[in-house]
Protein backbone atom coordinates (compact mmCIF):
# COMPACT_ATOMS: atom_id res chain seq x y z
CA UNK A 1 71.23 31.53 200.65
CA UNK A 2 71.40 31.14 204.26
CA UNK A 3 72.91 27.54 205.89
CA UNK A 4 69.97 27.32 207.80
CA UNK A 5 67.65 27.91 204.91
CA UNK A 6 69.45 25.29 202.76
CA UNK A 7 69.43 22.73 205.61
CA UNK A 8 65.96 23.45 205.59
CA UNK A 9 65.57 22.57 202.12
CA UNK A 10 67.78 19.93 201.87
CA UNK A 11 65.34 18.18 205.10
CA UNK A 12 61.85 19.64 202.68
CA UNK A 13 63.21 16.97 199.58
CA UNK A 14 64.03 14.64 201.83
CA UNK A 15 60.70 14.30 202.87
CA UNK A 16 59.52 14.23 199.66
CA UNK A 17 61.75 11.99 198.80
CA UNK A 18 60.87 9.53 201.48
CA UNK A 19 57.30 9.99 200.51
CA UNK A 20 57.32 7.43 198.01
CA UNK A 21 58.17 4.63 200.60
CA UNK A 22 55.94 5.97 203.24
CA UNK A 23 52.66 5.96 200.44
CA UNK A 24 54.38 2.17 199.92
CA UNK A 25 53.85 1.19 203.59
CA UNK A 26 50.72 2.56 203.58
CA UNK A 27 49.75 0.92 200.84
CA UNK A 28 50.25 -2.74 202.63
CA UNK A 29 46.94 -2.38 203.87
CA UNK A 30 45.11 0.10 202.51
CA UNK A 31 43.55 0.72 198.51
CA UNK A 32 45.61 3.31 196.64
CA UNK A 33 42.59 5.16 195.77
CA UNK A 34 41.26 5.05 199.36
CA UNK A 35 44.67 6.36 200.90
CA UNK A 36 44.52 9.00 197.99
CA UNK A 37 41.36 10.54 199.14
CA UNK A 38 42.15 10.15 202.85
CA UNK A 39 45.23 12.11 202.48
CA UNK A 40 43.86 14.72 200.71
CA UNK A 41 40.75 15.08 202.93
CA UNK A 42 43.00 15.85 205.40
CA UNK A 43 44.67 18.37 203.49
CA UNK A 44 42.06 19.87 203.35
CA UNK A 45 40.21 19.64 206.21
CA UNK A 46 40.07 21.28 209.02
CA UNK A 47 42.39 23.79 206.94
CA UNK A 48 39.93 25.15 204.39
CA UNK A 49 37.78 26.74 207.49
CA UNK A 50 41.02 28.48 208.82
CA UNK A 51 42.21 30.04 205.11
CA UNK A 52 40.24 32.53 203.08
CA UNK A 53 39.38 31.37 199.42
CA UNK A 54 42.23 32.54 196.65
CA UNK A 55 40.75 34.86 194.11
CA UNK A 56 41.10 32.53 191.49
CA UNK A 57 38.49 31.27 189.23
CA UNK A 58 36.63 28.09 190.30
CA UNK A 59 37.72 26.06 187.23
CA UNK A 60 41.41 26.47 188.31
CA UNK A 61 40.61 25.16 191.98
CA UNK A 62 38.69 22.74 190.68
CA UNK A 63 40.94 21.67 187.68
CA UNK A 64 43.75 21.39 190.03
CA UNK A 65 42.43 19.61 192.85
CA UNK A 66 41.44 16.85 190.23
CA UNK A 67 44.48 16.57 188.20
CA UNK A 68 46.70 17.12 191.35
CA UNK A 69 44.99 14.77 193.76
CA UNK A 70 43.59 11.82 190.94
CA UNK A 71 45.78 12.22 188.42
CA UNK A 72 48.97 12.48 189.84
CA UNK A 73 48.76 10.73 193.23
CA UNK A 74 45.74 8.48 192.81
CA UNK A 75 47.20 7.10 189.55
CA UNK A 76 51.37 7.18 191.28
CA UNK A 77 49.52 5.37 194.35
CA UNK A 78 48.52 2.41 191.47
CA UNK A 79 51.52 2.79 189.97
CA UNK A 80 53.36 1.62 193.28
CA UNK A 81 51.24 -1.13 193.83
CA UNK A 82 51.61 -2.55 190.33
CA UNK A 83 55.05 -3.47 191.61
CA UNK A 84 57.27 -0.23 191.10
CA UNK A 85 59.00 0.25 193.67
CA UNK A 86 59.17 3.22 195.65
CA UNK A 87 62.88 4.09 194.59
CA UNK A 88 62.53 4.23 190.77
CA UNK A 89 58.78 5.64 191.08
CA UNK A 90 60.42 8.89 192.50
CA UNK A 91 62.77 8.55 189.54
CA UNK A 92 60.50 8.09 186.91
CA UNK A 93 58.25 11.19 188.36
CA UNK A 94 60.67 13.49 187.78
CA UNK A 95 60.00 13.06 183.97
CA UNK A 96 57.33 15.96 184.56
CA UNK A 97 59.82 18.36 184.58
CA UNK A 98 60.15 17.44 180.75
CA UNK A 99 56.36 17.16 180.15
CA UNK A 100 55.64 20.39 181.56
CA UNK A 101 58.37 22.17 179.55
CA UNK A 102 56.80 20.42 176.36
CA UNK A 103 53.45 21.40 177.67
CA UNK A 104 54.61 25.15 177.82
CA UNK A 105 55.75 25.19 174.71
CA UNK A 106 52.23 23.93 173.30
CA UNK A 107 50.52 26.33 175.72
CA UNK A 108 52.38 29.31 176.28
CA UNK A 109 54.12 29.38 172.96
CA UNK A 110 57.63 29.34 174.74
CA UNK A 111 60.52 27.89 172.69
CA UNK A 112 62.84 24.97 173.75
CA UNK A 113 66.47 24.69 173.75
CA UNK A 114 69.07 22.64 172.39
CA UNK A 115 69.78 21.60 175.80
CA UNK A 116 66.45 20.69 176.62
CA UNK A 117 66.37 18.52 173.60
CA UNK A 118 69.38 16.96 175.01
CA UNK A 119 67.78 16.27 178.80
CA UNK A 120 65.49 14.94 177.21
CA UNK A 121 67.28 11.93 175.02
CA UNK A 122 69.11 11.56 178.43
CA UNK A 123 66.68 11.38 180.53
CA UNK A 124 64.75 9.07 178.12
CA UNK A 125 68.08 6.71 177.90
CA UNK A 126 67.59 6.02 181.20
CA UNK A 127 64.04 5.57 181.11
CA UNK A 128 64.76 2.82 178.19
CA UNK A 129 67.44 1.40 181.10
CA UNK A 130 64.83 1.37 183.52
CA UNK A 131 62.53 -1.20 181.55
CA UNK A 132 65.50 -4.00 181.42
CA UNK A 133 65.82 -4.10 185.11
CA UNK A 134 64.78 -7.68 186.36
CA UNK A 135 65.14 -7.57 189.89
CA UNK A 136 61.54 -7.56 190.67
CA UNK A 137 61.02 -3.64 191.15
CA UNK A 138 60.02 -2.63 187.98
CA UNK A 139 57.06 -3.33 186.05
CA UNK A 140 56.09 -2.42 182.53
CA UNK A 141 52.11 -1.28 183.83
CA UNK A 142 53.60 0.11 187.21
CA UNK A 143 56.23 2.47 184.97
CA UNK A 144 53.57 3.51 182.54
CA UNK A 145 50.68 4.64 185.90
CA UNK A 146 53.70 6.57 186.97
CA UNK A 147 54.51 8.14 183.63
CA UNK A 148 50.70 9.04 183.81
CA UNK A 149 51.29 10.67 186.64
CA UNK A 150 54.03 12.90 185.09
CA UNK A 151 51.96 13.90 182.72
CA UNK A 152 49.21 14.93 185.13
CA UNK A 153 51.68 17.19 186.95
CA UNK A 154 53.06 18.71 184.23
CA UNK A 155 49.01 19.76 183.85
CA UNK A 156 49.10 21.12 186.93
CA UNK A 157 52.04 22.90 186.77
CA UNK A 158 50.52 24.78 183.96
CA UNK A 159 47.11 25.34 185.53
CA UNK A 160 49.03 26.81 188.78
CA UNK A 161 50.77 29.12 186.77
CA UNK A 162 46.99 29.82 184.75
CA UNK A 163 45.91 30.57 187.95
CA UNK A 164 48.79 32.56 189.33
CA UNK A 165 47.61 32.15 192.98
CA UNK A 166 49.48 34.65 195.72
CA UNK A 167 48.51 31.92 198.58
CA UNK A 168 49.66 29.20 196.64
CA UNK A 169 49.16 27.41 200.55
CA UNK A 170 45.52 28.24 200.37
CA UNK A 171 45.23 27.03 196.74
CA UNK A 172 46.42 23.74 197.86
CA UNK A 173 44.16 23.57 200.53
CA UNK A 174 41.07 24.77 198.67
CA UNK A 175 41.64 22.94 195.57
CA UNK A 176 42.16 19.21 198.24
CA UNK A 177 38.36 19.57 198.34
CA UNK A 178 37.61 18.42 195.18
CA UNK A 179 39.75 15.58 195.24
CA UNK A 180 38.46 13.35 197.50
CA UNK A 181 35.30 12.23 196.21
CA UNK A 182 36.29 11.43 192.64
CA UNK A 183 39.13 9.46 194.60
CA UNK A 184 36.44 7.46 196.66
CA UNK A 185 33.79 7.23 193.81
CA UNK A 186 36.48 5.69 191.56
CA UNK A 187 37.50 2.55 194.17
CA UNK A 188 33.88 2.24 194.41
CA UNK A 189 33.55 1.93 190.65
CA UNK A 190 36.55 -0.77 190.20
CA UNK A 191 36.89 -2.36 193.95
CA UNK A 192 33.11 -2.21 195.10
CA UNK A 193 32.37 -2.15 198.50
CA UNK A 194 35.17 -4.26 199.89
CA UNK A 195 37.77 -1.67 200.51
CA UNK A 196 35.55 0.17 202.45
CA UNK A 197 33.92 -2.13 204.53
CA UNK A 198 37.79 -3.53 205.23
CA UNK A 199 39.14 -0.22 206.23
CA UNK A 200 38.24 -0.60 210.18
CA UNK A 201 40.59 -3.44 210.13
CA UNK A 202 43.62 -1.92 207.69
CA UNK A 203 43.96 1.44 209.55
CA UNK A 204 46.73 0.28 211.82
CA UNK A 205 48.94 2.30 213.27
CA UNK A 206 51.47 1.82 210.02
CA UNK A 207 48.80 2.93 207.47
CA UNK A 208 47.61 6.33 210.02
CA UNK A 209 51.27 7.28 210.04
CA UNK A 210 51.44 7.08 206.51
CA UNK A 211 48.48 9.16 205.66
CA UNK A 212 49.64 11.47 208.35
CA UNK A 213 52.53 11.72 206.75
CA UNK A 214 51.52 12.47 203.38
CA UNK A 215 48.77 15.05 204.52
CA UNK A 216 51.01 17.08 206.73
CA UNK A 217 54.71 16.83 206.48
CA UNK A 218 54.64 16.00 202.81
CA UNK A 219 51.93 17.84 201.52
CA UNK A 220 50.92 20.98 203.83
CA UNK A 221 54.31 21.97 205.42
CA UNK A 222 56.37 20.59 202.25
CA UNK A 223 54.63 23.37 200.49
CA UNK A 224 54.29 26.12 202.66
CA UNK A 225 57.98 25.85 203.31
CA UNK A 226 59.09 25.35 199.59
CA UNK A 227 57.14 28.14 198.26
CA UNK A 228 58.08 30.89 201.22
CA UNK A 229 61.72 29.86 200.06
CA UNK A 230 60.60 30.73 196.85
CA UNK A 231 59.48 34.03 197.67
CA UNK A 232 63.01 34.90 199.75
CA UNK A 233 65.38 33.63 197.28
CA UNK A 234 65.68 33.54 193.17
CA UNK A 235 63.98 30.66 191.60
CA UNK A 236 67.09 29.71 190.43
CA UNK A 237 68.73 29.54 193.99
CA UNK A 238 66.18 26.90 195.34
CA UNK A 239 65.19 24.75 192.27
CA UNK A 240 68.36 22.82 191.89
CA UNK A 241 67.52 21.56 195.21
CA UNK A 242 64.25 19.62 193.62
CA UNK A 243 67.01 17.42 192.19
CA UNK A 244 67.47 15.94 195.57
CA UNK A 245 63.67 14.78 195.50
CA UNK A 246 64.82 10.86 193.49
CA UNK A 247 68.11 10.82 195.37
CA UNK A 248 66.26 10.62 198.78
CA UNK A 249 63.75 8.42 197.12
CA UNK A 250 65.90 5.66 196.44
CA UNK A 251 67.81 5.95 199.59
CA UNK A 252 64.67 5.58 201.57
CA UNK A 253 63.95 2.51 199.38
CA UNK A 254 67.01 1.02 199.86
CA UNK A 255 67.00 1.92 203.77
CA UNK A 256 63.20 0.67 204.57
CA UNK A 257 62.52 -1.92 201.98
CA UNK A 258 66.41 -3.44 201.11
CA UNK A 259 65.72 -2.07 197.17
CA UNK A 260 68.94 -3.77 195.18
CA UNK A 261 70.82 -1.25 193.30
CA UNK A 262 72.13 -3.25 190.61
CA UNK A 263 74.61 -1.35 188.50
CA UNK A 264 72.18 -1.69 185.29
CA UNK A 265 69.92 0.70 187.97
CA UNK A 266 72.68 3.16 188.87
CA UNK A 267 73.07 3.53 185.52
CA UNK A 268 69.99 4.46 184.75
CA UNK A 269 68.67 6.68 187.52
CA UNK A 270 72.33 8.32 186.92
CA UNK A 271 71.05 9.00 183.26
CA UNK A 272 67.41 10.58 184.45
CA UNK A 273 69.21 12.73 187.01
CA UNK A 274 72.01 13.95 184.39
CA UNK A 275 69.42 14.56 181.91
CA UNK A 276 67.10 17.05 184.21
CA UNK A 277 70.45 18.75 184.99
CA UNK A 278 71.34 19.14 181.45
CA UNK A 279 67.57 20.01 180.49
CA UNK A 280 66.76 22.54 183.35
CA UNK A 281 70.47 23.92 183.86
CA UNK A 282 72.21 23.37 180.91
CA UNK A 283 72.54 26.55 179.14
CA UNK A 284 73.33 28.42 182.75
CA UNK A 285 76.06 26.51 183.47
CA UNK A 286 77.61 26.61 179.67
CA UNK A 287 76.86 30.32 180.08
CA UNK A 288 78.97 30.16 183.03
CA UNK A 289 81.63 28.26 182.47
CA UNK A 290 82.71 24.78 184.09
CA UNK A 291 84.77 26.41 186.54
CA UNK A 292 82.06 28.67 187.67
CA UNK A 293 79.88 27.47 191.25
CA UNK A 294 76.22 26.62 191.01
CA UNK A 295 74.14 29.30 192.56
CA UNK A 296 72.99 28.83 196.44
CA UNK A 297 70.63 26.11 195.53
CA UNK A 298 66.91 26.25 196.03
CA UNK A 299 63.19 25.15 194.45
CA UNK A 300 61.53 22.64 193.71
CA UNK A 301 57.94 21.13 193.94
């Protein structure tokens, strides 16, 4: 894989990393659902007028947009404001690399291994870890909205490879449409009308940047830019590189909001991290031998 490529890479996790805290400042002022369905609005719009339809069918789009855009990020934007903080929601997330390989086993019939058994104690471990930290960033609701969350991207996951879309940056666009509304309608439901009549007022400059953020940088060119790597370079090559997603997250944590990393947390987020290695790159790197070098690095979400 190319330098420039991996910077490239390297600078797409970090912004997905950093997500997490910029959905946080956002937040401040703004209702999670609210900032949801603005950012995906966006995503959408103007875009959809500028990129032709995929040929897929409508209940993929439509699935996706809903599980994608409410599921995951409406529910992770909750999550966050039910006190978990930015650093250890990115952490948590990654647990949908676990769902969705239990998911394809239900679904596509696809059998697990031994060391995908063993990510997954790990990884749990350090989930179990996460729950006895008592410095204020972790909460018992706030951990289970994220976990949620995993869940609804590990649905995803499998209804993007249902779909099998060839403009996977058109899917994305396409499928934003339909989750806006449900967003909206649902902060209606449990918030009434005060969110919305507020929203003059809480879209200060901090809260624009952050749905700018997430819309664009995040969302549109995180994508676009992940999945061309993924069409120049082995699978393999660029997913290790997803691993990079929690590291940035807590860094960005730590660097905007002053997160403590108490050693109890280290340990834990340490455990998570070992366990997706072991679970998504276990049997390559037995295979190869402990002298042997990772491949190039690449992939990710």
């Amino acid at each position: 894989m190319k330098k420039q490529h991996i910077l490239i890479a390297v600078a797409v996790t970090a912004i997905w990393g950093l997500n997490f805290s910029v959905i946080k400042i956002g937040l401040r002022s703004v209702d999670p659902l609210i900032l949801a369905g603005i950012r995906f609005t966006l995503c959408a719009l103007p875009a959809v007028f500028f990129l032709k339809r995929p040929q897929v069918p409508w209940r993929w789009t439509i699935g996706y947009g809903l599980i994608f855009g409410v599921g995951l990020w409406g529910v992770v934007n909750l999550g966050i404001q039910a006190g978990v903080s930015s650093g250890i929601a990115s952490l948590v997330l990654q647990f949908s690399a676990f769902l969705t390989i239990l998911l394809g086993a239900v679904v596509f019939r696809e059998s697990l291994s031994r060391y995908q058994y063993a990510g997954i104690a790990v990884a749990l471990a350090g989930l179990f870890s996460i729950m006895f930290v008592t410095d204020g960033t972790v909460t018992l609701v706030g951990v289970a909205l994220v976990l949620f969350g995993a869940v609804s991207w590990s649905v995803a996951n499998v209804i993007l490879k249902k779909a099998a879309p060839k403009e996977t940056l058109a899917f994305l666009v396409w499928s934003s449409l339909f989750s806006p509304i449900p967003l909206f309608l649902l902060d209606l439901v449990v918030n009434g009308t005060e969110g919305y009549t507020a929203l003059p007022q809480q879209m200060g400059w901090a809260a624009v940047a952050s749905i700018l953020f997430q819309a664009y940088p995040n969302t549109l060119l995180g994508y676009a830019v992940w999945n061309w790597l993924l069409r120049e370079y082995p699978v393999s090559t660029v997913a290790p590189l997803s691993l990079l997603v929690p590291v940035f997250g807590v860094l960005g944590s730590v660097l905007i909001f002053s997160e403590p990393l108490p050693p109890l947390k280290l340990v834990a987020g340490a455990l998570i991290v070992t366990g997706l290695v072991i679970g998504l790159y276990g049997k390559r790197l037995a295979g190869s031998g402990v002298t042997t070098r990772l491949p190039s690095m690449s992939r990710a979400r």
